[in-house]
Protein backbone atom coordinates (compact mmCIF):
# COMPACT_ATOMS: atom_id res chain seq x y z
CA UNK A 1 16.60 -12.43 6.80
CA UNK A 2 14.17 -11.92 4.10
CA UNK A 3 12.29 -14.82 4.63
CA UNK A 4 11.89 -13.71 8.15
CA UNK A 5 11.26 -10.45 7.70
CA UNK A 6 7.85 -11.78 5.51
CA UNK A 7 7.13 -14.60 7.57
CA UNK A 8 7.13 -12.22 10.51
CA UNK A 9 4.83 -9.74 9.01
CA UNK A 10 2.39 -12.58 8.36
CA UNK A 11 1.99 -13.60 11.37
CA UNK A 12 1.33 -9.75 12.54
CA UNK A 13 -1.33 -9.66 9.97
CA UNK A 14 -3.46 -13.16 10.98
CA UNK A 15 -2.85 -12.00 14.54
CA UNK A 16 -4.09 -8.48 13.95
CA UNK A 17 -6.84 -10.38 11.89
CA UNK A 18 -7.63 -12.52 15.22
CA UNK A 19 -11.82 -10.44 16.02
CA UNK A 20 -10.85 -10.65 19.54
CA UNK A 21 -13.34 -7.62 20.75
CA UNK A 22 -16.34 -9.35 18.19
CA UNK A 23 -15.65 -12.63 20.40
CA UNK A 24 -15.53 -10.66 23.60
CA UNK A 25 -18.95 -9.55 22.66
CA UNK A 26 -20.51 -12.68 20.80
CA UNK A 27 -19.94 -14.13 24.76
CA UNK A 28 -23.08 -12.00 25.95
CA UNK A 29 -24.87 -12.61 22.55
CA UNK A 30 -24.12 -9.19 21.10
CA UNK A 31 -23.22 -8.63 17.05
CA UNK A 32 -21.16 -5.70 17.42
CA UNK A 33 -21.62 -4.85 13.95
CA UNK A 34 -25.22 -4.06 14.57
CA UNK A 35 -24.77 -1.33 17.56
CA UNK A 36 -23.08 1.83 18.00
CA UNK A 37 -20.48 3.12 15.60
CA UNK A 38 -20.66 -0.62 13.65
CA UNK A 39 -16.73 -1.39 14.29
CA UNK A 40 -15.64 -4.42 15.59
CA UNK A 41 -12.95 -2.83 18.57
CA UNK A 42 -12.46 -2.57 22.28
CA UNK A 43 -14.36 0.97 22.17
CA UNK A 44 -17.84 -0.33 20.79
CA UNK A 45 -17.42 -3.29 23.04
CA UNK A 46 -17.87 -0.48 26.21
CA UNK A 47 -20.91 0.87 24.13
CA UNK A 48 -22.60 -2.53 23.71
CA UNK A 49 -21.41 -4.71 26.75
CA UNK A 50 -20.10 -2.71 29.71
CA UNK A 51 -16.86 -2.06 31.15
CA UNK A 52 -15.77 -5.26 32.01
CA UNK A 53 -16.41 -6.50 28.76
CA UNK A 54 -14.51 -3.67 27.48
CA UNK A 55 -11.24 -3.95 29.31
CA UNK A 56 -11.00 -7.72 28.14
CA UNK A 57 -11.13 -6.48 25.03
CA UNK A 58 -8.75 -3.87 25.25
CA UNK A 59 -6.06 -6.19 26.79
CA UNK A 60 -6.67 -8.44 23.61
CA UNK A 61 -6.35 -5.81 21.04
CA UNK A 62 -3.40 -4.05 22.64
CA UNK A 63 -1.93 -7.94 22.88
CA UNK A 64 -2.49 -8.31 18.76
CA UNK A 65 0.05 -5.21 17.82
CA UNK A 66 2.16 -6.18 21.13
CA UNK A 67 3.31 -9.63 20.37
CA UNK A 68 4.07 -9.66 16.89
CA UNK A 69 6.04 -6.31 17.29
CA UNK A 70 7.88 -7.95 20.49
CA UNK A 71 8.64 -10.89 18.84
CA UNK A 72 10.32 -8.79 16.12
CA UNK A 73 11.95 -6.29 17.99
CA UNK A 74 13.51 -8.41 20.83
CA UNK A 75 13.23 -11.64 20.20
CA UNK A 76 14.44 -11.81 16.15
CA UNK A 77 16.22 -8.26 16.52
CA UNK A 78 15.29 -6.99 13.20
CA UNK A 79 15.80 -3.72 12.15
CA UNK A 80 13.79 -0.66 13.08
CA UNK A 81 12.25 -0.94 9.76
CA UNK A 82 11.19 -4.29 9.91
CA UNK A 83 9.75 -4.16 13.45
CA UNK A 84 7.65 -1.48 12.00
CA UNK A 85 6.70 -3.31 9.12
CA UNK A 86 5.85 -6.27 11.30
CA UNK A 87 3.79 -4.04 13.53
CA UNK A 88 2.03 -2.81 10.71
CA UNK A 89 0.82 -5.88 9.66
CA UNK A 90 -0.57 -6.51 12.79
CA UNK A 91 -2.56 -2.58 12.60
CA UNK A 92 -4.03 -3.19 8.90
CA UNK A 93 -5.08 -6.68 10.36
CA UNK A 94 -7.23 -5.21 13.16
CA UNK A 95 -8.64 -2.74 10.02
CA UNK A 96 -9.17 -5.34 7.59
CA UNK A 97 -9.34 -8.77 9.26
CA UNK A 98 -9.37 -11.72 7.06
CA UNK A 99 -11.81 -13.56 9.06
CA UNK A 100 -14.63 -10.99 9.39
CA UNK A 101 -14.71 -10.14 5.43
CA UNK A 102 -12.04 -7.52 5.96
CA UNK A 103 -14.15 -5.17 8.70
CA UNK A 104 -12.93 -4.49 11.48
CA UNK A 105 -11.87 -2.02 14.71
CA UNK A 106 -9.98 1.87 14.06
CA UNK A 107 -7.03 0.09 15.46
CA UNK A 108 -6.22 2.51 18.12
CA UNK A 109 -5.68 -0.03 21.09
CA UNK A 110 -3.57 -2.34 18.62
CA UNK A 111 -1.33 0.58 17.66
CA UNK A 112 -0.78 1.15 21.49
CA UNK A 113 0.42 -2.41 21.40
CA UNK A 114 3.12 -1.92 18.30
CA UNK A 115 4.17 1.12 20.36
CA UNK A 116 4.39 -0.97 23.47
CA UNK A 117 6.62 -3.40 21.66
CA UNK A 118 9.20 -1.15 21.03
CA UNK A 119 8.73 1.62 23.60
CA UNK A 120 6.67 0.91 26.74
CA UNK A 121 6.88 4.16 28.21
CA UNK A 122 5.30 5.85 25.39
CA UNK A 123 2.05 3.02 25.74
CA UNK A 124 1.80 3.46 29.75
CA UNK A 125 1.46 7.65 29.31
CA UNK A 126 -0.95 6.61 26.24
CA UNK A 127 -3.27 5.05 28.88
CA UNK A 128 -2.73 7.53 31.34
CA UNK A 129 -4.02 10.68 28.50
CA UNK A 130 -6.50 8.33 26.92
CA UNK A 131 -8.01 8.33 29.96
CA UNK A 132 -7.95 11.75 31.08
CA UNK A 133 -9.25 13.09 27.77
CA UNK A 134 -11.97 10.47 28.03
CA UNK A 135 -13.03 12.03 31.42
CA UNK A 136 -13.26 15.46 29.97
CA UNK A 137 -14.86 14.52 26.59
CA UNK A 138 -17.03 11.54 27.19
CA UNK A 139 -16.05 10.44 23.74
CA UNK A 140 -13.53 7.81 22.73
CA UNK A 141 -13.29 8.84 19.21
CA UNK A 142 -11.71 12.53 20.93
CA UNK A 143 -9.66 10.46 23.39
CA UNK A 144 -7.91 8.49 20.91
CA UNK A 145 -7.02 11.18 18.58
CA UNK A 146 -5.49 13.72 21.34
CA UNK A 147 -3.92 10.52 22.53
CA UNK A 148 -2.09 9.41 20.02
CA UNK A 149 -1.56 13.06 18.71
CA UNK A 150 0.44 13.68 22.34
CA UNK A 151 2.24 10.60 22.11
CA UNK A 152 4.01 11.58 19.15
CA UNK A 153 5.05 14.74 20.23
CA UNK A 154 6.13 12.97 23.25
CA UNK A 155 8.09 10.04 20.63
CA UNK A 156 9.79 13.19 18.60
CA UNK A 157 11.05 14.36 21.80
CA UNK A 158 12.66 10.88 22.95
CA UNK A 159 14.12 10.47 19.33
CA UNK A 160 15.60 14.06 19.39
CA UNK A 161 17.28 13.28 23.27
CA UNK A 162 18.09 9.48 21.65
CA UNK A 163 16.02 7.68 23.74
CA UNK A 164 14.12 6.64 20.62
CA UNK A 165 14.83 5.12 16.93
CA UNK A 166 13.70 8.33 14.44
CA UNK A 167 12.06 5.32 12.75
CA UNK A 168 9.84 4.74 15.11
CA UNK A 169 8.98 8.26 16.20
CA UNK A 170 8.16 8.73 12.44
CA UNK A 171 5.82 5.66 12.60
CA UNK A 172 3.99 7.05 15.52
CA UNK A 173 3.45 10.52 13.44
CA UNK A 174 2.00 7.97 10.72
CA UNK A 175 0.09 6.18 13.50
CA UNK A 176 -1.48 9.77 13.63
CA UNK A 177 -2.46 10.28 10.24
CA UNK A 178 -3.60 7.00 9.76
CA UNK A 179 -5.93 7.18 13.18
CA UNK A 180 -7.46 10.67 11.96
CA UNK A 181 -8.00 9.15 8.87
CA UNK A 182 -9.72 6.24 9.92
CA UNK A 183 -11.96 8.57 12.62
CA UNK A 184 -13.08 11.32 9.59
CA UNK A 185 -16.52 10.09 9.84
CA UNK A 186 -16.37 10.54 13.94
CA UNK A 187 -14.89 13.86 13.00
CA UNK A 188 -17.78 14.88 10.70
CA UNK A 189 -20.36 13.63 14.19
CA UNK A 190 -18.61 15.50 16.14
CA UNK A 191 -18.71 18.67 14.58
CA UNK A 192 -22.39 18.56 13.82
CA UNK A 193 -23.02 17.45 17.62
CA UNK A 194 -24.11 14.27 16.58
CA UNK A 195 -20.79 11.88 17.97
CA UNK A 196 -21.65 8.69 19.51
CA UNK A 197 -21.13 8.56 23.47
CA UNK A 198 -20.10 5.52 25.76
CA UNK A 199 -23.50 4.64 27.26
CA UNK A 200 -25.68 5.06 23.75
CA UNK A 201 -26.39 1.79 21.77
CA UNK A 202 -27.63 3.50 19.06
């Protein structure tokens, strides 16, 4: 069980590794390291390529925290534990991805894929509030921190009714501190009016 507990969370981590929103963009000849915020994920692929370029890239990232998770959660039927473990893997892969000298996306859409291995519901009403925020805001960075800050309210409520493993409700409220932490610098742009927009290449 060991031995597939390890071998499980190594394949989360190349996957999560796997620059699918850099490839997305390399296809028009764009460096997304060179425009907008500088990260490699599905939300500077919007910035520098358009929409359709974006939602390929979405798919992809949620796809790296979804299939590793899946595979762990109801394929192998590990623990709670280990699926999170697993999934985790996959998240610090998106961050820190072997292949592009450890830089990557804020991992946002590949957490929404760990949560959609283990509880769907949770990723579908993700989309729906991402989306709604974005509308009001304009900015991703705000979207995906109210986002995932509803959707572990919403997790803590499922776990308290048993509709969820505490384990996993407690990983989303880590998902949360992990995602603010990763967006400080957006936080620090926002607050002096100076937060990058979809639309602005610079």
């Amino acid at each position: 069980m060991l031995l597939t507990a390890l071998g499980l969370m190594l394949v989360g981590y190349m996957i999560g590794s796997l620059p699918f929103s850099f490839w997305v963009a390399k296809t028009k000849g764009i460096d997304l390291r060179n425009i907008g915020s500088g990260n490699t994920g599905a939300s500077n692929v919007w910035r520098a390529c358009g929409f359709r370029y974006f939602v390929v890239a979405l798919v992809l990232d949620i796809f790296k925290g979804w299939l590793p998770t899946f595979l762990a959660h109801s394929v192998f039927h590990t623990s709670a534990l280990v699926t999170i473990a697993v999934g985790l893997c996959s998240v610090l892969g998106h961050v820190y991805p072997i292949f592009m000298r450890f830089r990557g996306g804020k991992a946002v859409a590949t957490t929404g894929g760990v949560i959609l291995g283990f509880a769907p519901i949770l990723t579908f009403a993700a989309m729906v509030i991402w989306t709604i925020v974005y509308k009001i805001s304009k900015y991703p960075s705000v979207a995906s921190m109210v986002d995932v800050l509803v959707i572990a309210v919403l997790g803590t409520i499922m776990a308290y009714f048993n509709r969820l493993d505490p384990v996993f409700a407690a990983f989303i409220w880590v998902a949360v501190l992990y995602v603010f932490y990763l967006h400080r610098a957006n936080i620090q742009r926002l607050l002096r009016g100076q937060e990058i927009g979809i639309g602005s290449k610079q």
